[in-house]
Protein backbone atom coordinates (compact mmCIF):
# COMPACT_ATOMS: atom_id res chain seq x y z
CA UNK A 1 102.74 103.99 115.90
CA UNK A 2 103.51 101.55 113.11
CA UNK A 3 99.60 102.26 112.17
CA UNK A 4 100.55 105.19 110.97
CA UNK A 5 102.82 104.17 108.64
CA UNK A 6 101.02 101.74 106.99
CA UNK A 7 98.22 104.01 106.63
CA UNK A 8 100.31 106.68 104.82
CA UNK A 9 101.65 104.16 102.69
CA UNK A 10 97.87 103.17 101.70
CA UNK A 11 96.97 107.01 101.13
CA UNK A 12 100.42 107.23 99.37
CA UNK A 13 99.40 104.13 96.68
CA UNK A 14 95.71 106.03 96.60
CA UNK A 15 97.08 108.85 95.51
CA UNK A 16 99.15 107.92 93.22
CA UNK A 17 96.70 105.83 91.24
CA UNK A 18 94.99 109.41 90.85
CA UNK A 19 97.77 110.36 89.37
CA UNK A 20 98.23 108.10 87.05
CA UNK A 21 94.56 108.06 86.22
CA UNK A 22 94.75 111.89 85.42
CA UNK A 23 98.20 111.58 83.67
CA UNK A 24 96.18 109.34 81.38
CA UNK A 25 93.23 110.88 80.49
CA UNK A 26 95.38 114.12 79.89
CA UNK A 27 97.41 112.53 77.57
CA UNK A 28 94.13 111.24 76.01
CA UNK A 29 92.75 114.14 75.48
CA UNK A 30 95.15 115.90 73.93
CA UNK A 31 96.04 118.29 76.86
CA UNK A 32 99.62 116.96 77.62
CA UNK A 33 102.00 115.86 75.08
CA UNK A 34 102.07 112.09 74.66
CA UNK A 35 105.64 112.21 76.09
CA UNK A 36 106.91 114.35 78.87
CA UNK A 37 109.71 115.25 79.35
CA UNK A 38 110.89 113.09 82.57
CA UNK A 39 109.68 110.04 80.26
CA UNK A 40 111.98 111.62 77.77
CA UNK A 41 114.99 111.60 80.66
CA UNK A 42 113.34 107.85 81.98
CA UNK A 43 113.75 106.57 78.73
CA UNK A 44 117.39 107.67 77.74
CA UNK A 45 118.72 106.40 80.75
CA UNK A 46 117.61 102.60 80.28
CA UNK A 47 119.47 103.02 76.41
């Protein structure tokens, strides 16, 4: 049962490298602001 797990996890990291990827190229091309607004929220908390 422990299989499981760990391959969730590795589907888990998989997809959210997509993510990431597609956050990028988004921001690249213009479609999303630079910022969003949890980076906004991620940011003010560390001040």
């Amino acid at each position: 049962m422990d299989v499981f797990g760990i391959i969730g996890f590795i589907f888990g990291l998989s997809a959210f490298s997509k993510i990431i990827k597609l956050e990028k190229k988004l921001k690249d091309s213009g479609i999303i602001k630079t910022e969003t607004e949890s980076e906004k929220n991620t940011n003010s908390n560390k001040n």
